[in-house]
Protein backbone atom coordinates (compact mmCIF):
# COMPACT_ATOMS: atom_id res chain seq x y z
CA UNK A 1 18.90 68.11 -15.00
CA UNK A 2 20.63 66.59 -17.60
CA UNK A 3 21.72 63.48 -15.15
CA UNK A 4 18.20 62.85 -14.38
CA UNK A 5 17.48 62.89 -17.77
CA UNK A 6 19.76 60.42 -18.88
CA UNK A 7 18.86 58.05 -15.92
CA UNK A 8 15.21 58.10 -16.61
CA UNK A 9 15.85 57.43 -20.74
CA UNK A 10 18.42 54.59 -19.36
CA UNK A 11 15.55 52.80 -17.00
CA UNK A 12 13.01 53.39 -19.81
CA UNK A 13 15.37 51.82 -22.02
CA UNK A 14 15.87 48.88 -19.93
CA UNK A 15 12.58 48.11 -18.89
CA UNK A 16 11.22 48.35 -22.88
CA UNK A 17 14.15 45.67 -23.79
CA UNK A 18 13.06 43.20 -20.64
CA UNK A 19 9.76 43.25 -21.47
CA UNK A 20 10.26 42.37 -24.90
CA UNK A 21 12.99 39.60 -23.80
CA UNK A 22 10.28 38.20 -21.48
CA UNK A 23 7.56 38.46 -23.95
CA UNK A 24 9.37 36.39 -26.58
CA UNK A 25 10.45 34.00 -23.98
CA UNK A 26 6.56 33.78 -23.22
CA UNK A 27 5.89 32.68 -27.16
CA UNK A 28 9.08 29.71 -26.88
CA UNK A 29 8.26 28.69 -23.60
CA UNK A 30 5.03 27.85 -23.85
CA UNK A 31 3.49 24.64 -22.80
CA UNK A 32 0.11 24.17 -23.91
CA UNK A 33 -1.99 22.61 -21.17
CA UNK A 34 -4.72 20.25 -22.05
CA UNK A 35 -8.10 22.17 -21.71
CA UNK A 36 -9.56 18.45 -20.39
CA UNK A 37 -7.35 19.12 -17.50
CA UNK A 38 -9.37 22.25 -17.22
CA UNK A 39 -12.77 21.08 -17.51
CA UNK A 40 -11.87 18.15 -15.60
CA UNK A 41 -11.07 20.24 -12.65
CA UNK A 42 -14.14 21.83 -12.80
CA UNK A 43 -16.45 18.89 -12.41
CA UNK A 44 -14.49 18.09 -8.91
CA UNK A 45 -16.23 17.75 -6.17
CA UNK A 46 -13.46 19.96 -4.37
CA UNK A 47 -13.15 18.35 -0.73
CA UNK A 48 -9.20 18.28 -1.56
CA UNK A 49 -9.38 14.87 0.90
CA UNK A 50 -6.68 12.94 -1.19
CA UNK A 51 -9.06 9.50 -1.25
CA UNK A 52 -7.98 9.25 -4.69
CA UNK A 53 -4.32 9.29 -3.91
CA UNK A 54 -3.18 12.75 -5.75
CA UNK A 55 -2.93 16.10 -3.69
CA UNK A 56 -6.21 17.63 -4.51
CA UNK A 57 -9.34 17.62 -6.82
CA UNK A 58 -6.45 19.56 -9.11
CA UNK A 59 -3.78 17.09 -8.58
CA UNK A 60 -6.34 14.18 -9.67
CA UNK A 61 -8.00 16.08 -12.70
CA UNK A 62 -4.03 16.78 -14.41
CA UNK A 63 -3.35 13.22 -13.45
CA UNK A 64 -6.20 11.64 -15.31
CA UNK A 65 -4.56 13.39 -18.42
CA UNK A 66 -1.19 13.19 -17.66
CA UNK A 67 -0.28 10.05 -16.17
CA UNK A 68 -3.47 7.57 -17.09
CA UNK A 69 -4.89 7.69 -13.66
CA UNK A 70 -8.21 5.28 -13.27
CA UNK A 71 -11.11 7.36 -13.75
CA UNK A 72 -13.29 5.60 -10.70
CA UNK A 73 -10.63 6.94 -7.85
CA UNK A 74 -12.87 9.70 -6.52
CA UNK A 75 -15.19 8.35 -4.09
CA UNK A 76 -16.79 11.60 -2.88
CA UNK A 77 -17.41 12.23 -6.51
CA UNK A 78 -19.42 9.00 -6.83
CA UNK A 79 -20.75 7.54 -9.86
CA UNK A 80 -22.19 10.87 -10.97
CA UNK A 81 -18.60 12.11 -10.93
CA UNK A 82 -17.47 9.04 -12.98
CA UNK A 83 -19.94 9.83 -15.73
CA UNK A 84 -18.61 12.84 -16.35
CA UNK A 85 -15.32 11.90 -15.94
CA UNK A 86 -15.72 8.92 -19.09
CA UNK A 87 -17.72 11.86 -21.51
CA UNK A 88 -14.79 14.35 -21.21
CA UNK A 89 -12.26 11.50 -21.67
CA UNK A 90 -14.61 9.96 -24.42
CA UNK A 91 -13.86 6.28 -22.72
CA UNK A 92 -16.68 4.33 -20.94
CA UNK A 93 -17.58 4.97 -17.95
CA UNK A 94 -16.93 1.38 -16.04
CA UNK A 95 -18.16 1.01 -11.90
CA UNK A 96 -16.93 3.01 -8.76
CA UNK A 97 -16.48 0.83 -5.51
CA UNK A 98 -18.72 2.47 -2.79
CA UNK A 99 -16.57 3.40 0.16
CA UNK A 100 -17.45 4.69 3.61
CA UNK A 101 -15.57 5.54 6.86
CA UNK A 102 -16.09 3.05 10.55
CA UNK A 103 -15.41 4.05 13.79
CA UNK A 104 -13.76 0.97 15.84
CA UNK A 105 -14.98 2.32 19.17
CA UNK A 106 -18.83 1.80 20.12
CA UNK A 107 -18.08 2.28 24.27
CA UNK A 108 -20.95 4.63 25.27
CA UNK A 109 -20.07 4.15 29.14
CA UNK A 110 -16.20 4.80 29.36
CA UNK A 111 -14.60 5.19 32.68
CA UNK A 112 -13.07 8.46 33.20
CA UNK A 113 -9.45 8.67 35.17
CA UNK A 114 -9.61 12.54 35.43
CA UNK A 115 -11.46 15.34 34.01
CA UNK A 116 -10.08 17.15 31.14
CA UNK A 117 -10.14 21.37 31.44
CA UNK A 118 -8.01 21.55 28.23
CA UNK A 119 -8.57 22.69 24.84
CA UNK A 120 -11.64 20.92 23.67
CA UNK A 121 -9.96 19.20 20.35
CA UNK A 122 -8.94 15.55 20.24
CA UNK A 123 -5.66 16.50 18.71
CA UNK A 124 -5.15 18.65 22.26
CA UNK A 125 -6.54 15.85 24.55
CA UNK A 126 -4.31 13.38 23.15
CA UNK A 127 -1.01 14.18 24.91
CA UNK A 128 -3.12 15.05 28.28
CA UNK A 129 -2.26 11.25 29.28
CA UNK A 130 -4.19 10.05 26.32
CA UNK A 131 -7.18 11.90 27.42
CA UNK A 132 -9.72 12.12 30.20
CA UNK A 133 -10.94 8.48 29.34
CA UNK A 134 -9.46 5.06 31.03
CA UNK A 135 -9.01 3.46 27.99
CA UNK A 136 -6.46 5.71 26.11
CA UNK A 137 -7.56 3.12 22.51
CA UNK A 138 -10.82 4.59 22.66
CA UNK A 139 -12.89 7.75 20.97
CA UNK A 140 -11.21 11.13 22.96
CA UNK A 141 -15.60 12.09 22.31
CA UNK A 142 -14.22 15.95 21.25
CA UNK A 143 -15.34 15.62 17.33
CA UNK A 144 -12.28 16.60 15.28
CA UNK A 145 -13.47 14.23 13.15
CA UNK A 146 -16.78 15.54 12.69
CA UNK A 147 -15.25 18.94 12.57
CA UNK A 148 -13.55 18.38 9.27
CA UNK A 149 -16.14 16.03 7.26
CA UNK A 150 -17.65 17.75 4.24
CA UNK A 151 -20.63 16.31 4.23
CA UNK A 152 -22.15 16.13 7.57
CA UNK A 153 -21.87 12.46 8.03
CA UNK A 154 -20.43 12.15 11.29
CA UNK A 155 -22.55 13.30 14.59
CA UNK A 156 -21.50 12.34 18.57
CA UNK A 157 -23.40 10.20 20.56
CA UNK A 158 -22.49 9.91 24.64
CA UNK A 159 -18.98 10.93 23.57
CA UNK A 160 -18.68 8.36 20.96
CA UNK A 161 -18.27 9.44 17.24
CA UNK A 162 -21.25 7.78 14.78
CA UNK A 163 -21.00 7.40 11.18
CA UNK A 164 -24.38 8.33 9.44
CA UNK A 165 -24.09 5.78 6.53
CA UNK A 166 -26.34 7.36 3.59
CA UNK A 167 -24.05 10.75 3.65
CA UNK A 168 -20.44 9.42 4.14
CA UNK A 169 -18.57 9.29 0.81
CA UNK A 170 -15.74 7.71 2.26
CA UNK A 171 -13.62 10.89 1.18
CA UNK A 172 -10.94 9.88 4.25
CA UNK A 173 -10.42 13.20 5.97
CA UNK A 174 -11.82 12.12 9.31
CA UNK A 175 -9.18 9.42 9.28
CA UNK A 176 -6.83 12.02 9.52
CA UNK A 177 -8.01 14.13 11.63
CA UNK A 178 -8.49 11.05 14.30
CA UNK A 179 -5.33 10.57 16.64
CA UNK A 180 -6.16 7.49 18.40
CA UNK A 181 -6.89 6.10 14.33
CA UNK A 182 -10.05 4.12 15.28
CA UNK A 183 -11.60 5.73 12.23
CA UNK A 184 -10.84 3.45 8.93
CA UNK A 185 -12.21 3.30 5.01
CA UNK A 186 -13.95 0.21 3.96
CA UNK A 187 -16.14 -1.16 0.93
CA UNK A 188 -19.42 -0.10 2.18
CA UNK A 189 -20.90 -3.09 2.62
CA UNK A 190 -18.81 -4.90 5.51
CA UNK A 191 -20.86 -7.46 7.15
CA UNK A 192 -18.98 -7.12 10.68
CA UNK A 193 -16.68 -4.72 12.28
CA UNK A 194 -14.65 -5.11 15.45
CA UNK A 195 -15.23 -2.29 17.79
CA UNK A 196 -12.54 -2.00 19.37
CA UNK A 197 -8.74 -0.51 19.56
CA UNK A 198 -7.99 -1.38 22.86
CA UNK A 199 -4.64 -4.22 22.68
CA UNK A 200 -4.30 -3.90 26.70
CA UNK A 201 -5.04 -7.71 27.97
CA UNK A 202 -7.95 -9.05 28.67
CA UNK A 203 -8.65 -8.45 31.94
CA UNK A 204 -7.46 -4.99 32.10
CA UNK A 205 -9.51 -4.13 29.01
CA UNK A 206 -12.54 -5.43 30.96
CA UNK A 207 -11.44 -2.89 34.23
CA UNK A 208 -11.61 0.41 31.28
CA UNK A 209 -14.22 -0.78 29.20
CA UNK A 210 -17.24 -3.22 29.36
CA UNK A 211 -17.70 -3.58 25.86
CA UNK A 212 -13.81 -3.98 24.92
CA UNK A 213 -11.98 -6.79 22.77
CA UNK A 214 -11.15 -8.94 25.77
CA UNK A 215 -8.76 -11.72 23.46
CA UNK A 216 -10.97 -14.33 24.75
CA UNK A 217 -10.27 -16.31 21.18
CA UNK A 218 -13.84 -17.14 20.51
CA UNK A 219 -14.52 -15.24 17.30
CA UNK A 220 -11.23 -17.00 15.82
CA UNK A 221 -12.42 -20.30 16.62
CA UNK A 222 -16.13 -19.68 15.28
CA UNK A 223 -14.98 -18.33 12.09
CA UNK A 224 -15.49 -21.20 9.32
CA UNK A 225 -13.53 -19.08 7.01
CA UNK A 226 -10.39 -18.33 9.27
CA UNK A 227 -10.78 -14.70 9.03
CA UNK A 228 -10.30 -13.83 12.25
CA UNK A 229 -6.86 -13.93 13.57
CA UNK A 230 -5.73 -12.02 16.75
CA UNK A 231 -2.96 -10.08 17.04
CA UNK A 232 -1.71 -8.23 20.20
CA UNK A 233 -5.07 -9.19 22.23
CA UNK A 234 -7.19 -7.66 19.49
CA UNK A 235 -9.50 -9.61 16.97
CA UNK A 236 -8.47 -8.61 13.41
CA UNK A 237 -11.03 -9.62 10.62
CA UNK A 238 -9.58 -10.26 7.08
CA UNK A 239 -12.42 -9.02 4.83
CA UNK A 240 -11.38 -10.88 1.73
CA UNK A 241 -11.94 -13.96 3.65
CA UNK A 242 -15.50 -13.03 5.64
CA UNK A 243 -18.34 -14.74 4.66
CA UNK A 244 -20.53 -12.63 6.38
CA UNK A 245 -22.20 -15.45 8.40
CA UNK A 246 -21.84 -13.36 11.77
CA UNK A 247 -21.35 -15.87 13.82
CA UNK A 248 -18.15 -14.28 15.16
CA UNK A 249 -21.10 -11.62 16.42
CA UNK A 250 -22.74 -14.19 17.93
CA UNK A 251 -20.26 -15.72 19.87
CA UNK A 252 -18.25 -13.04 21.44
CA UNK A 253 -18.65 -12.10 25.04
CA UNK A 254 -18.53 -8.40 25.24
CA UNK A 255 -20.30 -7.69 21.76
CA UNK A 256 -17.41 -5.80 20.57
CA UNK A 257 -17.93 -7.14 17.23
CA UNK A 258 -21.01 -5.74 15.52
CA UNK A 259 -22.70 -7.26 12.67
CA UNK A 260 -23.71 -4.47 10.66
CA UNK A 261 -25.96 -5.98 7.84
């Protein structure tokens, strides 16, 4: 009895003197957190899509406070977000660039090499030898893409993923989620956009896809800016350069650029 006794005084004993040690510890170890950090993360728009460069809504709202982070990073947050933003910070409020995701594929009438039995998932048709498609560039048509986006801005179409325009906020998770990466961010208002992934030659492109960057050189030679270069039998447009005259729209011969505005 009595060794029972003196075991249960001896853990009482201990435990009293470790919680005291950890409650003092508590007192001189404590960092005081910034309660803008907390109201900051409240006001997030909480898609966690890492547009704004930090890892999470979280990560961005401790980084505005901590490390000086620009306030108009947040682009599912809008300018709404950016309002709210400048009043907690008590700095003015400034612009927001407008941002939204473009899918480079637009071939509604791709030629299948095989039919797919797999898991339905773009991620899962991938390795399948690039999917049931003849063009392995182009949309797999399975919607992970859609699958993840928070705001119901992407919808399928004959296979082919669509961007609906007035509900993207260019938050970025559907360019994840897209394994062939024919899904991109852009300012919102680019006049032209090539439509196309495929970097097979010409005339092979042509056999997979009627609608396919064929390299034919036109759009590069139209351009009065030089903003069209190609590179690996695809038609790259540098946007800093475009004038938005459309001519390179105008000119090609399989439509695979499409003016958009």
């Amino acid at each position: 009895m009595n060794v029972i006794l003196t075991a249960v005084i001896s853990v009482t004993s201990m435990g009293l003197i470790c919680s005291c040690i950890l409650s003092i510890a508590s007192k001189l170890m404590y960092v005081k957190i910034d309660e803008r950090i907390t109201l900051l993360a409240g006001i997030m728009p909480g898609a966690n899509c890492g547009a704004c460069g930090y890892p999470g809504c979280s990560g961005y709202a401790s980084a505005l406070i901590e490390e000086n982070a620009k306030t108009n990073l947040c682009t599912p947050g809008g300018a709404s977000l950016l309002a709210k933003i400048s009043e907690i910070m008590g700095i003015e409020a400034g612009s927001i660039e407008e941002k939204r995701a473009f899918v480079s594929c637009n071939c509604n009438a791709q030629i299948k090499k095989m039919e797919y039995k797999g898991i339905q998932s773009c991620e899962a048709a991938k390795p399948a030898y690039g999917g049931q498609n003849s063009c392995a560039f182009g949309c797999l048509g399975y919607g992970d893409c859609l699958t993840v986006c928070p705001s119901d801005a992407i919808c399928m179409e004959n296979n082919i993923a669509h961007i609906i325009a007035e509900k993207c906020t260019g938050c970025g998770l559907c360019v994840k989620a897209c394994p062939n990466k024919l899904i991109s961010i852009q300012k919102a208002g680019i006049p032209v956009l090539i439509a196309c992934k495929n970097i097979e030659k010409g005339a092979v492109t042509r056999k997979k896809c009627s609608i396919g960057c064929i390299a034919c050189t036109k759009c590069v030679k139209e351009c009065p800016q030089g903003a069209i270069s190609m590179e690996n039998n695809l038609a790259s447009i540098d946007y800093s350069k475009c004038s938005a005259c459309g001519k390179c729209a105008e000119v090609c011969m399989t439509k695979c650029i499409r003016k958009l505005f």
